[in-house]
C-alpha atoms as a PDB file:
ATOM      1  CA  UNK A   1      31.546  40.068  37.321  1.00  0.00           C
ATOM      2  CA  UNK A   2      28.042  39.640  38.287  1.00  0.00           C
ATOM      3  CA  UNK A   3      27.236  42.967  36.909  1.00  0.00           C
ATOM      4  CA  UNK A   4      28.519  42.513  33.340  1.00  0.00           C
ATOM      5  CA  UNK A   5      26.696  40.709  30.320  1.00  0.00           C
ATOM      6  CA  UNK A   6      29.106  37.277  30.397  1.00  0.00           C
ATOM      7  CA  UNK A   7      27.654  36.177  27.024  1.00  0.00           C
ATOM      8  CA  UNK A   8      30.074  36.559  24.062  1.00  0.00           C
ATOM      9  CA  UNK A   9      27.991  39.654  22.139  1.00  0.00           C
ATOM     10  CA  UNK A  10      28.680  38.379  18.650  1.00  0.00           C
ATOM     11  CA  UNK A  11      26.295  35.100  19.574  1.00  0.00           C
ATOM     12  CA  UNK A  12      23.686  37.285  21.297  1.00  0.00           C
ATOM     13  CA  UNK A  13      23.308  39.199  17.964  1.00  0.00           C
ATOM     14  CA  UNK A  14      24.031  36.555  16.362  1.00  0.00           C
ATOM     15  CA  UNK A  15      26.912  37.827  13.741  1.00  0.00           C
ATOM     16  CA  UNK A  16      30.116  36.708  12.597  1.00  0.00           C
ATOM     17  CA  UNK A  17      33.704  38.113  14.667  1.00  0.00           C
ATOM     18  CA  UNK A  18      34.467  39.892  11.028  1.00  0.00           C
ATOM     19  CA  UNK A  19      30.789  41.593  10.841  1.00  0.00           C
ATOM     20  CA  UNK A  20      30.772  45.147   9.986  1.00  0.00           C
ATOM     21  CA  UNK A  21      29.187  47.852  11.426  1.00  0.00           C
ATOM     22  CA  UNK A  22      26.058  47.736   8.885  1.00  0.00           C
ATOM     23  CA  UNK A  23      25.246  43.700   9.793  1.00  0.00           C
ATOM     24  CA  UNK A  24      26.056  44.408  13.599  1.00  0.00           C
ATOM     25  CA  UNK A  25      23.480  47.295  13.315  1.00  0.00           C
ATOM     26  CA  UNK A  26      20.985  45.110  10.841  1.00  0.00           C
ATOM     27  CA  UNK A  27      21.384  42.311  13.726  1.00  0.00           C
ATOM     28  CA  UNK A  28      20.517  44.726  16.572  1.00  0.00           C
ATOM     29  CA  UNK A  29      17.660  46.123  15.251  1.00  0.00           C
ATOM     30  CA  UNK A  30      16.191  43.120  14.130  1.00  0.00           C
ATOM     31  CA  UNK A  31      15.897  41.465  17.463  1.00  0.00           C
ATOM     32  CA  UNK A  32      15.127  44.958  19.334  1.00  0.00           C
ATOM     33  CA  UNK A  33      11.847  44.655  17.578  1.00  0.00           C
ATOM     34  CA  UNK A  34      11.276  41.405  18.431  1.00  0.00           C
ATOM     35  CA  UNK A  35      11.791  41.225  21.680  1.00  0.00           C
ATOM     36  CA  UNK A  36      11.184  45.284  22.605  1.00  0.00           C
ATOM     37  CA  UNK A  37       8.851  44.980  26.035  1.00  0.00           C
ATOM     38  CA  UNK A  38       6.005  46.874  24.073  1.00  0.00           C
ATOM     39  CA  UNK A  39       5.440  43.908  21.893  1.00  0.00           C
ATOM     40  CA  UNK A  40       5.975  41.507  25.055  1.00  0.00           C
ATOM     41  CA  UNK A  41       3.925  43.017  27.537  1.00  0.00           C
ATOM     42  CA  UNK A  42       4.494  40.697  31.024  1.00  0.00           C
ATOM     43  CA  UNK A  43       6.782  38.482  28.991  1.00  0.00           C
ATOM     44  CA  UNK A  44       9.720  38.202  31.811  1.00  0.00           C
ATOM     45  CA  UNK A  45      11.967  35.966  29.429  1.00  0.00           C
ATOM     46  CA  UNK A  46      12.197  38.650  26.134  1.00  0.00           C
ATOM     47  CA  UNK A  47      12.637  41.028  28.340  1.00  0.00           C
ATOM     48  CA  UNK A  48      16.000  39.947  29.950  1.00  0.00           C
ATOM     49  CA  UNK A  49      16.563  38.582  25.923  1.00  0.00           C
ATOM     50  CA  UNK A  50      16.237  42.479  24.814  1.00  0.00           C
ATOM     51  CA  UNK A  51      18.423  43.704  27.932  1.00  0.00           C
ATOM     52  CA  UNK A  52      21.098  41.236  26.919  1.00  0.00           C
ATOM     53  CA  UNK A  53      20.461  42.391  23.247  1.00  0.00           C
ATOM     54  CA  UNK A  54      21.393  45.866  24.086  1.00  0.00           C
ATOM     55  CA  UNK A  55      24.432  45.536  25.780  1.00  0.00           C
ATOM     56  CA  UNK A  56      25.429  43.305  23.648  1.00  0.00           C
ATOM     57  CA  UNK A  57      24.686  46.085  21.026  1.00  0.00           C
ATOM     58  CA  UNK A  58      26.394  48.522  23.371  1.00  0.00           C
ATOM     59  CA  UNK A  59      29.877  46.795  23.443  1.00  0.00           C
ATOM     60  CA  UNK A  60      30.171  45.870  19.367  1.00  0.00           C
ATOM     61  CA  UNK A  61      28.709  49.464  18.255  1.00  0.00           C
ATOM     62  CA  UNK A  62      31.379  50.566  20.285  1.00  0.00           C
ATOM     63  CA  UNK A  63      34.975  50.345  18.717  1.00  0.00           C
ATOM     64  CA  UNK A  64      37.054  50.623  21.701  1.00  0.00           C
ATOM     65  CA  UNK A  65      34.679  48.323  23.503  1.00  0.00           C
ATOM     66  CA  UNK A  66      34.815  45.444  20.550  1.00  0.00           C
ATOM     67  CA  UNK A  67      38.765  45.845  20.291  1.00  0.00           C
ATOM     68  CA  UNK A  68      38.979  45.237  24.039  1.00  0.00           C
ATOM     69  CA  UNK A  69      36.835  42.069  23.867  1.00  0.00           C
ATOM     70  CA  UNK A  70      38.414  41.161  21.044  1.00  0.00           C
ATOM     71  CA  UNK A  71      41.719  41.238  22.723  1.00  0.00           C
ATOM     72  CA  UNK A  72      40.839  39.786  26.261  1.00  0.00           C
ATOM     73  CA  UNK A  73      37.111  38.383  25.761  1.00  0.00           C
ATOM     74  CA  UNK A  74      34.622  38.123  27.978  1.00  0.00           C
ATOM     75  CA  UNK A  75      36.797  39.758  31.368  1.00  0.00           C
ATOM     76  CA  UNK A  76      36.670  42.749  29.018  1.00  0.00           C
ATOM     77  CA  UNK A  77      32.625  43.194  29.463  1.00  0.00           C
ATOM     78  CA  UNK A  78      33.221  44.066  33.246  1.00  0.00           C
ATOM     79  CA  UNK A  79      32.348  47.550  33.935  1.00  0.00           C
ATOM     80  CA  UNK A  80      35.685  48.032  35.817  1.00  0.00           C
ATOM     81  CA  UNK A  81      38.003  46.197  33.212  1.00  0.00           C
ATOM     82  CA  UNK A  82      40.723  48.509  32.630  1.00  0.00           C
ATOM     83  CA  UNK A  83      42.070  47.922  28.858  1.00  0.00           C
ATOM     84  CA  UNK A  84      45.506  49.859  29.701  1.00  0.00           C
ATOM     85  CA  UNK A  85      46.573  48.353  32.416  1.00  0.00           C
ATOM     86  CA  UNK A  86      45.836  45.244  31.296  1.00  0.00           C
ATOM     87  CA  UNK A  87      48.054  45.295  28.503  1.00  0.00           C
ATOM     88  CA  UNK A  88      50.777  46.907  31.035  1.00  0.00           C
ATOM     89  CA  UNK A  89      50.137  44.042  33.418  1.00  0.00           C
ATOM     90  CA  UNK A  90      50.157  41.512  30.040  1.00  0.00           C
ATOM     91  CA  UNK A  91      53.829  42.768  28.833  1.00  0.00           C
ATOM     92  CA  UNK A  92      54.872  42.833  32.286  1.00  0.00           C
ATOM     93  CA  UNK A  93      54.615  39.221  32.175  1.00  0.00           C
ATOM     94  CA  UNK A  94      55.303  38.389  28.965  1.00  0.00           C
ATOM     95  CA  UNK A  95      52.182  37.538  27.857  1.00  0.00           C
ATOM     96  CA  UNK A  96      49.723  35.132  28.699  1.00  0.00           C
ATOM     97  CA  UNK A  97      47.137  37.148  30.321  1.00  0.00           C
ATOM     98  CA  UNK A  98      45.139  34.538  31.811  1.00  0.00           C
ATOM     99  CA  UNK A  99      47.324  33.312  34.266  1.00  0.00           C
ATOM    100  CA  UNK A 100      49.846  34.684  36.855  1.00  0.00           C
ATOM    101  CA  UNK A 101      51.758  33.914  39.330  1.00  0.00           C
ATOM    102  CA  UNK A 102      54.500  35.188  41.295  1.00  0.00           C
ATOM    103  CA  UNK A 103      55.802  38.718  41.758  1.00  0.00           C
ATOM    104  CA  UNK A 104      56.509  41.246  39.157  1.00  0.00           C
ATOM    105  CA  UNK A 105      59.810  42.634  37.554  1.00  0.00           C
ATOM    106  CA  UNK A 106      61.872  44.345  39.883  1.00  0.00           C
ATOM    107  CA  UNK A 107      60.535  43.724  43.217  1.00  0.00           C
ATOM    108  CA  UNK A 108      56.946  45.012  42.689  1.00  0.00           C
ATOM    109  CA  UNK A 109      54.347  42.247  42.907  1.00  0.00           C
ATOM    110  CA  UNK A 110      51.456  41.635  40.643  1.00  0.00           C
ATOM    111  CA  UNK A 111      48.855  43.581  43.834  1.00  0.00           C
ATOM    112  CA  UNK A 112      51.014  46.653  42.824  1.00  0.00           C
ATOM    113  CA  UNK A 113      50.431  46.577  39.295  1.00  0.00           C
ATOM    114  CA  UNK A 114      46.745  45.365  39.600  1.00  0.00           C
ATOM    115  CA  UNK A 115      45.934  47.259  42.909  1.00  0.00           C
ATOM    116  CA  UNK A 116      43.399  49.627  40.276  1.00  0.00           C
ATOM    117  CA  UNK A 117      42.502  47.333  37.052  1.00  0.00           C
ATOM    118  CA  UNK A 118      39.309  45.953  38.913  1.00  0.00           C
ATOM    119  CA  UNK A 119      37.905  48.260  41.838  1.00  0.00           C
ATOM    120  CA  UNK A 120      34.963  45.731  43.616  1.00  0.00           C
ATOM    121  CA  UNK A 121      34.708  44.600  46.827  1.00  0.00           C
ATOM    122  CA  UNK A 122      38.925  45.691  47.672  1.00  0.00           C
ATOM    123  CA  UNK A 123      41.103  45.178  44.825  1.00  0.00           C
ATOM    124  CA  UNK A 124      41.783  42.907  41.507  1.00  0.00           C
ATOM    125  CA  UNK A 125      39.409  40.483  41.046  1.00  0.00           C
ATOM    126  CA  UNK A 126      41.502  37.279  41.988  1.00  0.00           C
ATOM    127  CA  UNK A 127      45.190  38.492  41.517  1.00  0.00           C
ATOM    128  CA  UNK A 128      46.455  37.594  44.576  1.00  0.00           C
ATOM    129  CA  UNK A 129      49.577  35.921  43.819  1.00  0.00           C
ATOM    130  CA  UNK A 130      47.517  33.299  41.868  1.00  0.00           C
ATOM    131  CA  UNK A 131      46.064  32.388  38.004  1.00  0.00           C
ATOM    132  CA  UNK A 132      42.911  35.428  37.137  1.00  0.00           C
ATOM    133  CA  UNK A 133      39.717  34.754  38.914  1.00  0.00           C
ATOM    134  CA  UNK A 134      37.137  34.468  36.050  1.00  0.00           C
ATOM    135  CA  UNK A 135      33.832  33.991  35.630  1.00  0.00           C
ATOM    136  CA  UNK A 136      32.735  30.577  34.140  1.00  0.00           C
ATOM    137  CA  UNK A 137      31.110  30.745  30.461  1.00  0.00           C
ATOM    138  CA  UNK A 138      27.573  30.405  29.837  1.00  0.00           C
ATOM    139  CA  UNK A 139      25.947  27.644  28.657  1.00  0.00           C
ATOM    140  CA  UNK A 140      22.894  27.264  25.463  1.00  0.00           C
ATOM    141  CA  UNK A 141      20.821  23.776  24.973  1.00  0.00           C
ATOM    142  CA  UNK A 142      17.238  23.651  23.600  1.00  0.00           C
ATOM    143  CA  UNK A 143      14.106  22.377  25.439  1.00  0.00           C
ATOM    144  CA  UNK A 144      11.300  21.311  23.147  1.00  0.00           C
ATOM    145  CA  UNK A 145       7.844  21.371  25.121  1.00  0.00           C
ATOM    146  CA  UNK A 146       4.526  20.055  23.984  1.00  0.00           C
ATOM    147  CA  UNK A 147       1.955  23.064  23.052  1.00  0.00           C
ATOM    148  CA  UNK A 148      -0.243  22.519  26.896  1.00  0.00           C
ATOM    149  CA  UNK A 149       3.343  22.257  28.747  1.00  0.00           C
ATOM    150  CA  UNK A 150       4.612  25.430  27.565  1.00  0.00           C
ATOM    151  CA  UNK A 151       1.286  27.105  28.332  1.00  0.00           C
ATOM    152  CA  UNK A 152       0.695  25.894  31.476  1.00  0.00           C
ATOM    153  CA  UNK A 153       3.921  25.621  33.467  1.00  0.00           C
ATOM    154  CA  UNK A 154       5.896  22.480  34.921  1.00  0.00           C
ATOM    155  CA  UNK A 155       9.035  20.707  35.002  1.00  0.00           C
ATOM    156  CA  UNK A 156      11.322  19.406  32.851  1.00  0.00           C
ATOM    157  CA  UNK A 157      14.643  17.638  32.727  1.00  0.00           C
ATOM    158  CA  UNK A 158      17.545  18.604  31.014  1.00  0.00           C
ATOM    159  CA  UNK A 159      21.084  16.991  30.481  1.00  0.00           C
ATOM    160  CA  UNK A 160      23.938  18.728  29.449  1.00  0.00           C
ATOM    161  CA  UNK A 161      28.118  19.159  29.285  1.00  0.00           C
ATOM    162  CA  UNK A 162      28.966  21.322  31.919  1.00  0.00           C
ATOM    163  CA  UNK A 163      32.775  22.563  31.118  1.00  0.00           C
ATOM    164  CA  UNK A 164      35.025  22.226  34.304  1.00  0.00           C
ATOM    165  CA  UNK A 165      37.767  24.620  35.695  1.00  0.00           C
ATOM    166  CA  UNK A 166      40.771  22.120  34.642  1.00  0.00           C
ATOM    167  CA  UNK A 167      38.813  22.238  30.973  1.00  0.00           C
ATOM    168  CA  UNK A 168      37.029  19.177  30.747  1.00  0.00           C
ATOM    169  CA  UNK A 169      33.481  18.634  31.270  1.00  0.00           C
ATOM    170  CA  UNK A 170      30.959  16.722  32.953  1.00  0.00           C
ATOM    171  CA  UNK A 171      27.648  15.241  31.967  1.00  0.00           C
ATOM    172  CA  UNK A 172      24.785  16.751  34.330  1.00  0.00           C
ATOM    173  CA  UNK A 173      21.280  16.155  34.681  1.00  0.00           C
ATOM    174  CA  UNK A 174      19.936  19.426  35.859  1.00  0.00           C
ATOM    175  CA  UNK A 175      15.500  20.207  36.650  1.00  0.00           C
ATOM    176  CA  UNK A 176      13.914  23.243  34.580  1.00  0.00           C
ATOM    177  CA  UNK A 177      11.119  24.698  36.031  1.00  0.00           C
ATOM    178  CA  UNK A 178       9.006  26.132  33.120  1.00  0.00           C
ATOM    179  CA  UNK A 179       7.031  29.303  34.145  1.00  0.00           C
ATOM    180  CA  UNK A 180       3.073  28.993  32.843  1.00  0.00           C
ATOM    181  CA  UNK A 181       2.862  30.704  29.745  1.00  0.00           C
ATOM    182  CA  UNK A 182       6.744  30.685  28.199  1.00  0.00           C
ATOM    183  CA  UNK A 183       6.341  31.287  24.391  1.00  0.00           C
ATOM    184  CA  UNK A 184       8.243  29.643  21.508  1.00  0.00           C
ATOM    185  CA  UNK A 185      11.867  30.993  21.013  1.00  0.00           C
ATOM    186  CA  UNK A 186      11.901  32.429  24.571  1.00  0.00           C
ATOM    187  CA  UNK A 187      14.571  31.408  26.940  1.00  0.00           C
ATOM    188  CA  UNK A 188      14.519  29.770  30.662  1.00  0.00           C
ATOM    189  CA  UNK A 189      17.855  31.249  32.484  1.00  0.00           C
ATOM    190  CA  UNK A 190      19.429  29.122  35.049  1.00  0.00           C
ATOM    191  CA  UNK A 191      21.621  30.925  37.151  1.00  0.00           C
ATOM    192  CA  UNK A 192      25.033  29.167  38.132  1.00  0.00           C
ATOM    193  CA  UNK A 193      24.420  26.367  36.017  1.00  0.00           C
ATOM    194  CA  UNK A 194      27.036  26.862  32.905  1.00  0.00           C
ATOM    195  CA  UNK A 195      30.294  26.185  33.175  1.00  0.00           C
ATOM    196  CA  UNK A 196      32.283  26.480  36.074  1.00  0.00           C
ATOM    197  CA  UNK A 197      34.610  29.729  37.260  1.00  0.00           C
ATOM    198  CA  UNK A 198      38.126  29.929  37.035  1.00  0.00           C
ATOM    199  CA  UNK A 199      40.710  30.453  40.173  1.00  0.00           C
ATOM    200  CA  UNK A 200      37.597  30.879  42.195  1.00  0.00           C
ATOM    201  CA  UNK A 201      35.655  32.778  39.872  1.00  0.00           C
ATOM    202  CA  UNK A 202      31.755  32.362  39.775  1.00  0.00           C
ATOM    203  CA  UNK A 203      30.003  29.724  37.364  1.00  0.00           C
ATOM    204  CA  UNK A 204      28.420  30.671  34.246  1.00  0.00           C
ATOM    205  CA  UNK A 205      24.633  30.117  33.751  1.00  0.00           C
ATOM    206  CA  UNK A 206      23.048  28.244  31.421  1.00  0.00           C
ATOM    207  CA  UNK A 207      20.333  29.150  29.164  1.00  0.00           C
ATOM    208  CA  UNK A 208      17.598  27.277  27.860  1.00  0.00           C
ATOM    209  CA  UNK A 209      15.859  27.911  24.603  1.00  0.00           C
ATOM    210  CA  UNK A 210      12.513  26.910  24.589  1.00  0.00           C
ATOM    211  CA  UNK A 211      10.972  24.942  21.317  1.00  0.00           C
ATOM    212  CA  UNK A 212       7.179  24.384  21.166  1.00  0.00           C
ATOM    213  CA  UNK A 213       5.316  21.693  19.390  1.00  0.00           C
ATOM    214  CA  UNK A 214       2.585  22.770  17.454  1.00  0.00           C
ATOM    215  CA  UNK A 215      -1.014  21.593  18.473  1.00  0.00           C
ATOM    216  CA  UNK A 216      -3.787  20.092  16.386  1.00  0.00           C
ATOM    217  CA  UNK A 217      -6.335  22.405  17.620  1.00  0.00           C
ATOM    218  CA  UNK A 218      -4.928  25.594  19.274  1.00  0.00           C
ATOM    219  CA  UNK A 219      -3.119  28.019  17.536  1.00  0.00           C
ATOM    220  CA  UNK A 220      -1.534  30.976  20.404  1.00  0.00           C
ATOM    221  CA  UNK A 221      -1.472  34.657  19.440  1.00  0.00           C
ATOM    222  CA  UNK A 222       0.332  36.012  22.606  1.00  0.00           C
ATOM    223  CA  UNK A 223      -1.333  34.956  25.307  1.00  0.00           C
ATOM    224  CA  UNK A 224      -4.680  34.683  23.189  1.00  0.00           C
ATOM    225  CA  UNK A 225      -5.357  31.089  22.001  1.00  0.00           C
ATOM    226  CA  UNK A 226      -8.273  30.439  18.817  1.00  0.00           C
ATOM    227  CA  UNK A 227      -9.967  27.257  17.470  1.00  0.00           C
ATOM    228  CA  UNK A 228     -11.623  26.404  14.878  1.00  0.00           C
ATOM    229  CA  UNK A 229     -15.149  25.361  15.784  1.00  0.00           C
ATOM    230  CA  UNK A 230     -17.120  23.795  13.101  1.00  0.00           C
ATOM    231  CA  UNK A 231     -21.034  23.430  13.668  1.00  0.00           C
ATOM    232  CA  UNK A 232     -24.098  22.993  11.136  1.00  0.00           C
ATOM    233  CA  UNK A 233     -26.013  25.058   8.910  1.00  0.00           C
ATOM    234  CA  UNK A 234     -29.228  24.509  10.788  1.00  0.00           C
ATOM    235  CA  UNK A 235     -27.084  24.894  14.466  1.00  0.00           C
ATOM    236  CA  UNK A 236     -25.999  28.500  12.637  1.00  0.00           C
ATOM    237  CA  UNK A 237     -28.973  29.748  11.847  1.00  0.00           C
ATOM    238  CA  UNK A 238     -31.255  28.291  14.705  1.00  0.00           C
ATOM    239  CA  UNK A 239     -28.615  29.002  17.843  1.00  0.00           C
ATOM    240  CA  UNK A 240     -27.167  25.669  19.295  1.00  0.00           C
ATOM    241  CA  UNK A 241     -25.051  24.784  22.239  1.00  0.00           C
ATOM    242  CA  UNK A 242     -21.673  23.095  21.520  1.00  0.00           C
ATOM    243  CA  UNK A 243     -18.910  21.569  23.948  1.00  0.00           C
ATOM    244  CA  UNK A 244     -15.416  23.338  22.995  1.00  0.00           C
ATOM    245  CA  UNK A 245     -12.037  22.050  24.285  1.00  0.00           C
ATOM    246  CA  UNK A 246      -9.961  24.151  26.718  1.00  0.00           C
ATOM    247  CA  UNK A 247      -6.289  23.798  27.731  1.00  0.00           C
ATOM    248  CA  UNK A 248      -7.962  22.661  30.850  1.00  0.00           C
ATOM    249  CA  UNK A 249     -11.068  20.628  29.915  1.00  0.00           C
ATOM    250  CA  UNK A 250     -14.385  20.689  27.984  1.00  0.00           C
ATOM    251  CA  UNK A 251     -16.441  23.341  28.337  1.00  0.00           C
ATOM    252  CA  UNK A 252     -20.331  24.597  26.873  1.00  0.00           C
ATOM    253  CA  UNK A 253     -20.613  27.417  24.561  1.00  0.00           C
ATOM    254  CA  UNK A 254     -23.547  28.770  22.986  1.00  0.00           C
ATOM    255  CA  UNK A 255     -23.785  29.893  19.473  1.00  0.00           C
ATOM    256  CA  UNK A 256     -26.431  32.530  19.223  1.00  0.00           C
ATOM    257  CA  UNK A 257     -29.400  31.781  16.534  1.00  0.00           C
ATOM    258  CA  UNK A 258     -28.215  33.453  13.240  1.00  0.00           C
ATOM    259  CA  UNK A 259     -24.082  33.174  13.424  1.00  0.00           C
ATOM    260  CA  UNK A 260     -22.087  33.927  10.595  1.00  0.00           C
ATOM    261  CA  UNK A 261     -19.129  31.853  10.006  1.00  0.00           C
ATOM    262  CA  UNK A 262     -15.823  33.402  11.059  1.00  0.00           C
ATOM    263  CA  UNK A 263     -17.728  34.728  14.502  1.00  0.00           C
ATOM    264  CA  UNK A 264     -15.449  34.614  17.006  1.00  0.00           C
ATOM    265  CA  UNK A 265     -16.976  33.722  20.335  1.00  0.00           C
ATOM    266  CA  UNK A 266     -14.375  35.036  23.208  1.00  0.00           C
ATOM    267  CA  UNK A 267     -14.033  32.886  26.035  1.00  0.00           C
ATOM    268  CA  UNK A 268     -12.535  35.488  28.530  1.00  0.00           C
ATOM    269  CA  UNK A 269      -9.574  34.037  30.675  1.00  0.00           C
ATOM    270  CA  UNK A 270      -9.149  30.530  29.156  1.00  0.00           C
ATOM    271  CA  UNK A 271      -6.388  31.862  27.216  1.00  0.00           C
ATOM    272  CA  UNK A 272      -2.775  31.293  27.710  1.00  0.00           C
ATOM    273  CA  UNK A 273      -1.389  32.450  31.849  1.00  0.00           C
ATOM    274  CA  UNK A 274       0.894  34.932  31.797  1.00  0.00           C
ATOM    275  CA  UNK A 275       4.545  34.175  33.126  1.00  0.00           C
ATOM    276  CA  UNK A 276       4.464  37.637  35.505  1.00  0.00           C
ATOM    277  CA  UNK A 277       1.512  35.833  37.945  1.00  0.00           C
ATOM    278  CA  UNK A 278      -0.772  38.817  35.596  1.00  0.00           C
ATOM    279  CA  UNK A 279      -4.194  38.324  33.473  1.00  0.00           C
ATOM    280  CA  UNK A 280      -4.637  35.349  30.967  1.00  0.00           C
ATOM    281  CA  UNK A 281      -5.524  35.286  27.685  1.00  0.00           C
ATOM    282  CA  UNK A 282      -8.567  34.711  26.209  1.00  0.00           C
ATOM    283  CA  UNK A 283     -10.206  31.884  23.937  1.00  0.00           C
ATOM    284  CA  UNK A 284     -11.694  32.626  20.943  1.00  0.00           C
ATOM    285  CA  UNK A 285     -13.600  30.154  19.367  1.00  0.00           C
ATOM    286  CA  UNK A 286     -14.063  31.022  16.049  1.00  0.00           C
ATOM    287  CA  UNK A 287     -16.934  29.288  13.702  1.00  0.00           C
ATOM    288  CA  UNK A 288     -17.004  27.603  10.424  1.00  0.00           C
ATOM    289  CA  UNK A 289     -20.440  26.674   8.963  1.00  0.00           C
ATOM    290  CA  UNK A 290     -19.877  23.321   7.321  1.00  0.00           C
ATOM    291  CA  UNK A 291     -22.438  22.538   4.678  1.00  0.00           C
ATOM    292  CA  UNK A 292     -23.352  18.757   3.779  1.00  0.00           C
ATOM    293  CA  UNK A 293     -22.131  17.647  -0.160  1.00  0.00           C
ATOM    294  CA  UNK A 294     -23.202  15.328  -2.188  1.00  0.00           C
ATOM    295  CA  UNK A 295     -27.133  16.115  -1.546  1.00  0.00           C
ATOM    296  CA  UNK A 296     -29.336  13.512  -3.478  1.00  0.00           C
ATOM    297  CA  UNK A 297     -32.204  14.900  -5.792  1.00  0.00           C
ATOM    298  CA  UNK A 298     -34.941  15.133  -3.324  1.00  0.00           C
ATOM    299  CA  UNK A 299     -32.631  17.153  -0.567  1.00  0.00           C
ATOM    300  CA  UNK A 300     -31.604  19.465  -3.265  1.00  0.00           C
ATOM    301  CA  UNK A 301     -35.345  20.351  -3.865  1.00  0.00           C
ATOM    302  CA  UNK A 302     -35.868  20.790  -0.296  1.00  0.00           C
ATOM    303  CA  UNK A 303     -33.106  22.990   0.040  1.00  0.00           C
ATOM    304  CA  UNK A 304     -34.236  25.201  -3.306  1.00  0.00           C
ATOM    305  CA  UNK A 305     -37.653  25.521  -1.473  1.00  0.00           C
ATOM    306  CA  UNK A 306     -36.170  27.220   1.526  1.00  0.00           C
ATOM    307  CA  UNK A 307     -34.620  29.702  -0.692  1.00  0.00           C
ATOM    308  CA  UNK A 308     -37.515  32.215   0.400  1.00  0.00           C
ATOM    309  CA  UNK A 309     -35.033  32.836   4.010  1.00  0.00           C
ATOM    310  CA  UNK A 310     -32.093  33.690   1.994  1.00  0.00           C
ATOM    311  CA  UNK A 311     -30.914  38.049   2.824  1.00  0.00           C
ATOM    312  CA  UNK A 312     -32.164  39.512   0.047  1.00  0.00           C
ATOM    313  CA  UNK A 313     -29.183  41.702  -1.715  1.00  0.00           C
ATOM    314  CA  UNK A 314     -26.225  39.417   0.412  1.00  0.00           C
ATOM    315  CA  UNK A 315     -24.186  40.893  -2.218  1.00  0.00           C
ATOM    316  CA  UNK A 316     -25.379  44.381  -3.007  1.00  0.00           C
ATOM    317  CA  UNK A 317     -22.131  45.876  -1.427  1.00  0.00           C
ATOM    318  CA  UNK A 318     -19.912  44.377  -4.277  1.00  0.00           C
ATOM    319  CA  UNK A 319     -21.823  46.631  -6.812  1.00  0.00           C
END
């Protein structure tokens, strides 16, 4: 079942099992713009989110589709699931789809009546005289990663409950390795990590959602990153040189003689990596004249006296 989307569709959109069509299509569309490749350029993690998305989308829009997972869950997302003779194979049996053994009614055995309900790699997909081979389920836990962490890549460590075949579980410490430039919300997948497969089916995988701590200075647009760079009235009006803060040190920037504040200086590259190995971000370091308060008498007439270097008309375009 490598092929077919093991999550359970109603938690990728994120809807109830009763949802109607309306929600299931309000769902859909909601996180197709979010996570649509054209507003995630590079961004390897929402784009396997907005794959998973649409087939999930794919099987609920679908009524014969839903009814079938409905009925048998998540076997029922394979491509070569056959609904019919599933049911055939089910009141064969009497029931209890998940696990069979033995021959069938009347001399036939179960090969016989499964020989076409899966078609890969040479018949049914684990009915050989023994319980359904089934694919483990998949596995969610967050991973909250400070602001410089998530940009820049690492490792992290991450215990969870791994459910077993015999349906218990075990607690396992398992290493994330956290691509440079992962964004809040996105999501690391570990492949063969969820829960394990059933009568020799494959193990689920297990996906991490990724949580990221604000920062006191950075704020991330993308893979663009801006601060706030405060400097003086006199460094604004006579050109200074000030030392700005990177994700990966201190660095000098000069502030041309007469900068307005809100000028955004762009740092080119000292943005955020991306996670495809492509261009980074940029810096923008964006200035904010702070004027002193407070003046005593004698600095107030000072400052009145060097009114003759104010623009003439600052306002004029207000009229």
């Amino acid at each position: 079942m490598a092929d077919a989307p093991r999550k359970d569709p109603y938690a990728v959109l994120g809807v109830s099992r009763d949802a109607d069509g309306d929600a299931i299509r309000r769902a859909y569309h909601k996180l197709a713009r979010e996570l649509h490749p054209d507003v995630n350029p590079d961004d390897k993690v929402a784009e396997e989110r907005f794959k998973r998305v649409s087939e999930a989308n794919a099987v609920l829009s679908d009524p014969e589709k839903r009814s079938a997972f409905d009925e048998f869950g998540e076997i029922a997302l394979d491509p070569n699931f056959d609904a019919a003779r599933a049911r055939q194979a089910n009141e064969a049996f009497g029931g209890g789809f998940s696990g069979f053994s033995g021959g069938a009614p009347g001399g036939g055995g179960i090969e016989d009546l499964f020989s076409n309900l899966f078609s890969r790699g040479g018949g049914p997909a684990g009915f050989r005289g023994g319980p359904l081979r089934r694919a483990g389920s998949d596995l969610e836990a967050t991973l909250s990663l400070d602001f410089s962490e998530a940009a820049l890549g690492g490792e992290q460590r991450l215990t969870i409950n791994r459910p077993t075949a015999d349906g218990g579980s075990r607690t396992e410490t398992v290493t994330v390795r956290i691509p440079a430039g992962v964004a809040d919300g996105g999501q690391i997948r570990l492949r063969g990590k969820g829960g394990e497969g059933h009568g020799g089916g494959p193990p689920g995988d297990l996906f991490a959602r990724i949580r990221v701590r604000p920062h006191a200075l950075f704020r991330r647009e993308k893979r663009d990153l801006y601060i706030d760079v405060p400097i003086t009235v006199k460094e604004a009006v006579l050109g200074s040189k000030v030392e700005v803060p990177t994700l990966t040190g201190r660095i000098t920037v000069s502030v041309p003689p007469g900068t307005d504040g809100g000028t955004k200086l762009r740092l080119r590259g000292k943005g955020v990596p991306s996670p495809s190995g492509g261009q980074a971000g940029d810096l923008f370091a964006v200035i904010q004249i702070k004027v002193p308060g407070d003046l005593e008498d004698d600095a107030k007439s000072r400052l009145e006296a060097s009114s003759e270097f104010d623009i003439p008309d600052l306002r004029k375009a207000f009229e």
